[in-house]
C-alpha atoms as a PDB file:
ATOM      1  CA  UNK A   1      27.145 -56.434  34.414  1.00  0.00           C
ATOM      2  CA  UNK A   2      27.316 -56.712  30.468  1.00  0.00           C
ATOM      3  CA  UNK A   3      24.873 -55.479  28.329  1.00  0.00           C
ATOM      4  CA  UNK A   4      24.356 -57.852  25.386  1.00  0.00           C
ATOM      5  CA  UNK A   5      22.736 -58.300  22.031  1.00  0.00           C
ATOM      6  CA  UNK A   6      23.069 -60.959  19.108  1.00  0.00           C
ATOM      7  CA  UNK A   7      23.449 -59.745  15.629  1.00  0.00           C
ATOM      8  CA  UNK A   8      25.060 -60.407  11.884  1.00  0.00           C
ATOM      9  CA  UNK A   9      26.962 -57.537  10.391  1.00  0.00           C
ATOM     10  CA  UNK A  10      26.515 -56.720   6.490  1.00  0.00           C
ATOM     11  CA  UNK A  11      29.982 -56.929   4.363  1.00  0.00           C
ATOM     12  CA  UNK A  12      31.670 -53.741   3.710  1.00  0.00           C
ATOM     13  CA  UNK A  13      30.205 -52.991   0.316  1.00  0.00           C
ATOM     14  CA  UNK A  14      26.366 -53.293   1.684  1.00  0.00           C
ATOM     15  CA  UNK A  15      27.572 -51.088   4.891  1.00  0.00           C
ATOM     16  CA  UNK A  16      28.722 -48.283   2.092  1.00  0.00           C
ATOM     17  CA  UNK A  17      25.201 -48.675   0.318  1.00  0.00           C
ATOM     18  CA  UNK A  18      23.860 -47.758   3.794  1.00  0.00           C
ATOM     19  CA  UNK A  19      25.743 -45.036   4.684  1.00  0.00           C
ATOM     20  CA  UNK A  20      25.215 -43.530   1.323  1.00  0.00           C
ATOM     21  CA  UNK A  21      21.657 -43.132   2.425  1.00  0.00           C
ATOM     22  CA  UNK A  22      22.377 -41.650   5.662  1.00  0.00           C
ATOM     23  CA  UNK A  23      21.531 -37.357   5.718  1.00  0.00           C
ATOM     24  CA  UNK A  24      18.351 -35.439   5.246  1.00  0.00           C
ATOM     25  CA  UNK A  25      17.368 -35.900   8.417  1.00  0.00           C
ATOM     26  CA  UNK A  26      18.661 -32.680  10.367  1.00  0.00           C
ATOM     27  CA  UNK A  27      17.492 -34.232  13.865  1.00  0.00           C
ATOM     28  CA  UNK A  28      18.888 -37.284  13.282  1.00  0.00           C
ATOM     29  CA  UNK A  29      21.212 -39.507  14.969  1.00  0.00           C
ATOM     30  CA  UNK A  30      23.429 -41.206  11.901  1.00  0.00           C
ATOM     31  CA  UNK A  31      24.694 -44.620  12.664  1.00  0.00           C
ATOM     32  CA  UNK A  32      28.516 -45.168  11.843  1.00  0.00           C
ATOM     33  CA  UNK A  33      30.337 -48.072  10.182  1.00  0.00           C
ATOM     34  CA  UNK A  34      30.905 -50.114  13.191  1.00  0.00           C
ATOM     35  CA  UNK A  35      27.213 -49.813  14.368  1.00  0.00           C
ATOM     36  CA  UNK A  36      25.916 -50.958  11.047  1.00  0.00           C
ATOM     37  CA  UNK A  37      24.071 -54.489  12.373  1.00  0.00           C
ATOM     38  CA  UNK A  38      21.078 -56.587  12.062  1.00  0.00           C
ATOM     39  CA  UNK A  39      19.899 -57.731  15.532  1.00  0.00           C
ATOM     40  CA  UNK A  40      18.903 -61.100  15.725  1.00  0.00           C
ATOM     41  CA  UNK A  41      18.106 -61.321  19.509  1.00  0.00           C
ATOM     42  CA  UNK A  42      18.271 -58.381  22.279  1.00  0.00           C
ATOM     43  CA  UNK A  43      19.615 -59.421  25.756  1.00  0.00           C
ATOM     44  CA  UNK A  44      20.299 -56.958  27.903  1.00  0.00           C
ATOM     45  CA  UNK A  45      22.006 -56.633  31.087  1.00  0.00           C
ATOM     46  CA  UNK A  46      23.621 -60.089  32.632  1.00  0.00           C
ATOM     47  CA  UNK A  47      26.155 -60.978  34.930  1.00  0.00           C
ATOM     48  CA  UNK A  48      29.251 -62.437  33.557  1.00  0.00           C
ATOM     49  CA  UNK A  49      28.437 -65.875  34.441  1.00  0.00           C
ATOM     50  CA  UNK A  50      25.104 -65.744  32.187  1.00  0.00           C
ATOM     51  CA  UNK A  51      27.320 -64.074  29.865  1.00  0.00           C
ATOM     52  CA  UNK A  52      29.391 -66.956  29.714  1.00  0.00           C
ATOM     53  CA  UNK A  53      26.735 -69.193  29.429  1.00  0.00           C
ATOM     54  CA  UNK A  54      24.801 -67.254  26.704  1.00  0.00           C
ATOM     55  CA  UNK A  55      28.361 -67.630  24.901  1.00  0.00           C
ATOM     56  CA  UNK A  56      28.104 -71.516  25.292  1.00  0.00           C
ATOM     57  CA  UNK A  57      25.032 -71.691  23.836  1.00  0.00           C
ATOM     58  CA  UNK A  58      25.151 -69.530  20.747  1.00  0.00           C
ATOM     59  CA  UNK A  59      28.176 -71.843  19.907  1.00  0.00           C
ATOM     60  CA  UNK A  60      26.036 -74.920  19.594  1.00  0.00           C
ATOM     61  CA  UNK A  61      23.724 -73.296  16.781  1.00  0.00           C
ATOM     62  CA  UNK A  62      24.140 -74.839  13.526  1.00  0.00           C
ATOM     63  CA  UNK A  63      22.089 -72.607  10.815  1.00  0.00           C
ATOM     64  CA  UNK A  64      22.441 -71.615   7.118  1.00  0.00           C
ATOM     65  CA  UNK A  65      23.610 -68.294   6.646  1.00  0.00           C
ATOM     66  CA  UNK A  66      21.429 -66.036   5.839  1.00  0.00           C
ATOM     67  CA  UNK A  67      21.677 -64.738   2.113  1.00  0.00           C
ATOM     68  CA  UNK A  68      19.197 -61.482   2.054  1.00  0.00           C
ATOM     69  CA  UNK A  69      19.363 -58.252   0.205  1.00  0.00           C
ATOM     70  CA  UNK A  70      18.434 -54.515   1.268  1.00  0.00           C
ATOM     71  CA  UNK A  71      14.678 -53.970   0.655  1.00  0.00           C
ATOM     72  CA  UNK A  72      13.608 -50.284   0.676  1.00  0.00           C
ATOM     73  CA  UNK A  73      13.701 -48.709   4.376  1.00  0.00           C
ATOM     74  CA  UNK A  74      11.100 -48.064   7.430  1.00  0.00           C
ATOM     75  CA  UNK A  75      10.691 -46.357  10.483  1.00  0.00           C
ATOM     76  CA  UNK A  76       9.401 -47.144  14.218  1.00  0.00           C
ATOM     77  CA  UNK A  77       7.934 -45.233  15.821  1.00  0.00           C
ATOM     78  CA  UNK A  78       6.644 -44.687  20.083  1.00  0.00           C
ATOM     79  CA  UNK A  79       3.577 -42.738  20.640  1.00  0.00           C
ATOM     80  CA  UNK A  80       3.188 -41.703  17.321  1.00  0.00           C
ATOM     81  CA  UNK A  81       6.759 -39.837  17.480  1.00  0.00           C
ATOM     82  CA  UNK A  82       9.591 -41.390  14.727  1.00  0.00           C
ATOM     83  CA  UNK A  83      12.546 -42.522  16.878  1.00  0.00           C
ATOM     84  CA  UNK A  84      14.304 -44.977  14.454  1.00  0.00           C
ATOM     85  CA  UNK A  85      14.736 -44.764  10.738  1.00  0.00           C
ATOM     86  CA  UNK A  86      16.114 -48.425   9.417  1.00  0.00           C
ATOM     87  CA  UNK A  87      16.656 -50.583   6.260  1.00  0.00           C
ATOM     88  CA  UNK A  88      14.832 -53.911   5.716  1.00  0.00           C
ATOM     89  CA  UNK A  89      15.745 -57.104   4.824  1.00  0.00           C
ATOM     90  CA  UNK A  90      14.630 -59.546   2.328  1.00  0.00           C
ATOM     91  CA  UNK A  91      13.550 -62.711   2.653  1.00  0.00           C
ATOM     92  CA  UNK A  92      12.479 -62.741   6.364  1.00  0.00           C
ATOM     93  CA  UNK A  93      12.263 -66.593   6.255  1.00  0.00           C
ATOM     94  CA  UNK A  94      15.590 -66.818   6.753  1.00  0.00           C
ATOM     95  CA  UNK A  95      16.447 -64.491   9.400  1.00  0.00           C
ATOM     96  CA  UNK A  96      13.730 -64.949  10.767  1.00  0.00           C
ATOM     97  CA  UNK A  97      14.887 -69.069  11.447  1.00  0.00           C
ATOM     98  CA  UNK A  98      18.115 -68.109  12.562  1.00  0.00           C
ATOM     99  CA  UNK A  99      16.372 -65.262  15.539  1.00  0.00           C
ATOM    100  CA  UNK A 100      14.235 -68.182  16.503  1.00  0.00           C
ATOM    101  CA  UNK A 101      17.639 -70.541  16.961  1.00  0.00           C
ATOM    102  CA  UNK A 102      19.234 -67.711  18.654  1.00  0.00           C
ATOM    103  CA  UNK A 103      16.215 -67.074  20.996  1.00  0.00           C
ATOM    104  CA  UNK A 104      16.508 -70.515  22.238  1.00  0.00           C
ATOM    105  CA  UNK A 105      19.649 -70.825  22.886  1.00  0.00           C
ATOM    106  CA  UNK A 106      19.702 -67.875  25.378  1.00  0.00           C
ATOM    107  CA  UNK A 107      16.434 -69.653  26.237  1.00  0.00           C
ATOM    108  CA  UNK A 108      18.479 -72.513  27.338  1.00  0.00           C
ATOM    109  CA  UNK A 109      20.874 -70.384  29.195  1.00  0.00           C
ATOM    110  CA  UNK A 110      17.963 -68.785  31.457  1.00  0.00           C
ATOM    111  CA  UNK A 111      16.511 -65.954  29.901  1.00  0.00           C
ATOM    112  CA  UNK A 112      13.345 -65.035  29.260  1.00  0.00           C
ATOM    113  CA  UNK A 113      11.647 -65.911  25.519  1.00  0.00           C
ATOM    114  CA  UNK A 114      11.659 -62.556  23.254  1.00  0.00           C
ATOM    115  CA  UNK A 115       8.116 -61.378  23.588  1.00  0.00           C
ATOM    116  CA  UNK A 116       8.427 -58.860  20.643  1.00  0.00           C
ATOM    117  CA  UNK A 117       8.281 -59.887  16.745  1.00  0.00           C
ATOM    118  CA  UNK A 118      11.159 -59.752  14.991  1.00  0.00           C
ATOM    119  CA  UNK A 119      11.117 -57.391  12.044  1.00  0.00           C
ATOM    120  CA  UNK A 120      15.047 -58.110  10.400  1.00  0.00           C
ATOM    121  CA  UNK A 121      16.095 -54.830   9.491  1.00  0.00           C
ATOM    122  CA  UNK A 122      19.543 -52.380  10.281  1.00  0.00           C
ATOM    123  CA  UNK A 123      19.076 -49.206  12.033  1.00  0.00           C
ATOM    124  CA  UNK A 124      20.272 -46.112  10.364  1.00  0.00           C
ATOM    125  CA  UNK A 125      19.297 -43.574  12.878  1.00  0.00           C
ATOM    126  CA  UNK A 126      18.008 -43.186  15.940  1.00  0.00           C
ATOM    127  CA  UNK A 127      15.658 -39.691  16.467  1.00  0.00           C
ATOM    128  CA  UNK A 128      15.147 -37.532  19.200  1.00  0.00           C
ATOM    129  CA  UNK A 129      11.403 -37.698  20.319  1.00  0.00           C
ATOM    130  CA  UNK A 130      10.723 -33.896  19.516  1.00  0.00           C
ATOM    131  CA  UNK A 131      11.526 -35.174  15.785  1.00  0.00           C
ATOM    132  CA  UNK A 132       7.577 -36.361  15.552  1.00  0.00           C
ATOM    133  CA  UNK A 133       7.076 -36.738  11.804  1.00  0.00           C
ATOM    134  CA  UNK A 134       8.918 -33.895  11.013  1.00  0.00           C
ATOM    135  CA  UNK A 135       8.793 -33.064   6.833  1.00  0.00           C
ATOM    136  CA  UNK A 136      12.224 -34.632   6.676  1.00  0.00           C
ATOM    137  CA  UNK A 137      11.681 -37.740   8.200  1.00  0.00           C
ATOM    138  CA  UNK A 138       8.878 -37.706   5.499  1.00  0.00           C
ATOM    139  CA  UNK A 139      10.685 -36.535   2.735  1.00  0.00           C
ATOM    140  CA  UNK A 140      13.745 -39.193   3.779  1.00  0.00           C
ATOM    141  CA  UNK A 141      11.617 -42.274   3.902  1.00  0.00           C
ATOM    142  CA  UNK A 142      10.132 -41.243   0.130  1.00  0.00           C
ATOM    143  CA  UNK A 143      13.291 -40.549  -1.446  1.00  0.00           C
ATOM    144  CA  UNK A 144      14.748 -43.850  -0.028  1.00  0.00           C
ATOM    145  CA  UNK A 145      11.806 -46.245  -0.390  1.00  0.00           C
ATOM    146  CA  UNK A 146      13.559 -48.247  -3.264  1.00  0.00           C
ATOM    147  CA  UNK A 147      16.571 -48.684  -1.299  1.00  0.00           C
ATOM    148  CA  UNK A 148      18.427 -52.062  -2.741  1.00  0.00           C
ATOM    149  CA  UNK A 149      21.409 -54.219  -2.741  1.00  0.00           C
ATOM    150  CA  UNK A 150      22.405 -57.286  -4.481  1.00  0.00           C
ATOM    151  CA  UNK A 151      21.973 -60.533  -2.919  1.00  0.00           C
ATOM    152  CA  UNK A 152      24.521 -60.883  -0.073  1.00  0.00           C
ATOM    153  CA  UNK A 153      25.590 -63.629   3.083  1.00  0.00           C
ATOM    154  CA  UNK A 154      26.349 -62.672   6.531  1.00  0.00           C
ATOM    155  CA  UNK A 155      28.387 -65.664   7.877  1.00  0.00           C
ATOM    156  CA  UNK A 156      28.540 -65.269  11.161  1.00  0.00           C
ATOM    157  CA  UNK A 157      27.024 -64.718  14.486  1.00  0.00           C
ATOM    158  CA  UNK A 158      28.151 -62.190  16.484  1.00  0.00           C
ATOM    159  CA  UNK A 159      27.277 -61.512  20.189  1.00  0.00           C
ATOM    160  CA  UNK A 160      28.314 -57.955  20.583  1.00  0.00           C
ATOM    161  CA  UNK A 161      28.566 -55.636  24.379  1.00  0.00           C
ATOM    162  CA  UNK A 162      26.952 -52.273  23.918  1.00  0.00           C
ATOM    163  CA  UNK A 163      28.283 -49.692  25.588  1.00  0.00           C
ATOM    164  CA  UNK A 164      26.131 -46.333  26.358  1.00  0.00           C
ATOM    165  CA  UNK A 165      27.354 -43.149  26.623  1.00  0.00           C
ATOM    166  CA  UNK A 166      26.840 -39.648  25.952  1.00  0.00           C
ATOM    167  CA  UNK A 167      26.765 -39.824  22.429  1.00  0.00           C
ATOM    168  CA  UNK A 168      25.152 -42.589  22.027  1.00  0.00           C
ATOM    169  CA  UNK A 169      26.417 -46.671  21.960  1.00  0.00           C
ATOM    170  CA  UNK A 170      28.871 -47.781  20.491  1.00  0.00           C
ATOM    171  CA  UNK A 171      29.270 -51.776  20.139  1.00  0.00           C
ATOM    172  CA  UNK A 172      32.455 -54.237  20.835  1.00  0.00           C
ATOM    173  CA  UNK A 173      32.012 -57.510  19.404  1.00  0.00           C
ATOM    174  CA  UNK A 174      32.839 -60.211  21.748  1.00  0.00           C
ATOM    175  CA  UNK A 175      32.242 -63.198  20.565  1.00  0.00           C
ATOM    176  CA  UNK A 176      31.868 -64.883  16.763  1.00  0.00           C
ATOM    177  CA  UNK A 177      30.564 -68.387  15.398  1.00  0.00           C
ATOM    178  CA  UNK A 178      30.693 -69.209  11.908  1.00  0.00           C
ATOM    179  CA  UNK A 179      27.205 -70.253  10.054  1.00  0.00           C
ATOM    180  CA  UNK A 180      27.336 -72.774   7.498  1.00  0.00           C
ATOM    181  CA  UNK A 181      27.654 -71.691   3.890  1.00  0.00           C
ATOM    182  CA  UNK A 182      24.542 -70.497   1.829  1.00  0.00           C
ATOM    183  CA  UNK A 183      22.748 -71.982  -0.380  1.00  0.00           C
ATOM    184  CA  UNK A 184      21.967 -69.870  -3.662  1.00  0.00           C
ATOM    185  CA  UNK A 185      18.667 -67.793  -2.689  1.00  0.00           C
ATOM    186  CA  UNK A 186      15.934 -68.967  -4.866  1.00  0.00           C
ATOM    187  CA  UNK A 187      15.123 -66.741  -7.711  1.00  0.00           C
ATOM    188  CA  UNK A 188      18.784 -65.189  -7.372  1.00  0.00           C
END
């Protein structure tokens, strides 16, 4: 079995803006480098023949690439306890296309239609559930709330294997289409 996700990966210069960010948060799980991603579609666990056909049909997608920019950051939380600090994305619109192309695809290699809605962001940490809203979690989400980039693309889909372990995931990329080339984002 495989566990799978579908994702674009910020150039090196916006990962750098985003680990600059990253500390403050004792509890905190940091993200590194390599697991520096914007999910686009969560799959799970499949057999290598889904896999495969997952594969085929992220191929066929033909989509703009997404031009965005970082947009100040967030948090999710389960039960009223913080487990993820993140960075958002702006404009949704287009991201938002692209998850819906990507959702169809594995769609139309047998899975199940995402149920949740899709909220384009990167995760910078993950949090322990005894974090609750601890002061720094607080304090971290204030100091950070004007997080901001300049306008960048991310050309490519990537369909990446996660692989969980004691310290966490870490995240082999497996598979790579190119998108085609951006248009200038409006008001750029």
């Amino acid at each position: 079995m495989m566990r799978l996700f579908v994702a674009l990966r910020p150039l090196p210069m916006i990962r750098q803006i985003l680990m600059d960010a990253m500390g403050g948060v004792p509890s905190a799980r940091w993200q590194d480098d390599e697991q520096l991603h914007c999910t686009l579609r969560f799959i799970g666990e499949v057999d290598r023949p889904q896999a495969e056909d997952i594969a085929a049909a992220l191929a066929a997608i033909r989509a703009e690439a997404p031009t965005v920019r970082i947009a100040g950051v967030g948090r999710f939380d389960h039960k009223g306890r913080t487990d993820t600090l993140w960075a958002a994305l702006a404009p949704h619109d287009m991201l938002r296309h692209l998850a819906r192309k990507v959702d169809q695809a594995c769609i139309r290699a047998g899975l199940p239609p995402e149920r949740r809605a899709y909220l384009p962001h990167i995760t910078l940490a993950r949090l322990p559930r005894a974090a609750g809203m601890a002061p720094e979690i607080a304090s971290w989400l204030a100091v950070h709330a004007g997080l901001s980039s300049a306008v960048f693309t991310m050309p490519h889909i990537l369909l990446y294997q996660s692989h969980l372990g004691r310290s966490g995931a870490t995240y082999e990329p497996v598979a790579r289409w190119s998108l085609e080339p951006a248009a200038a984002m409006p008001g750029s």
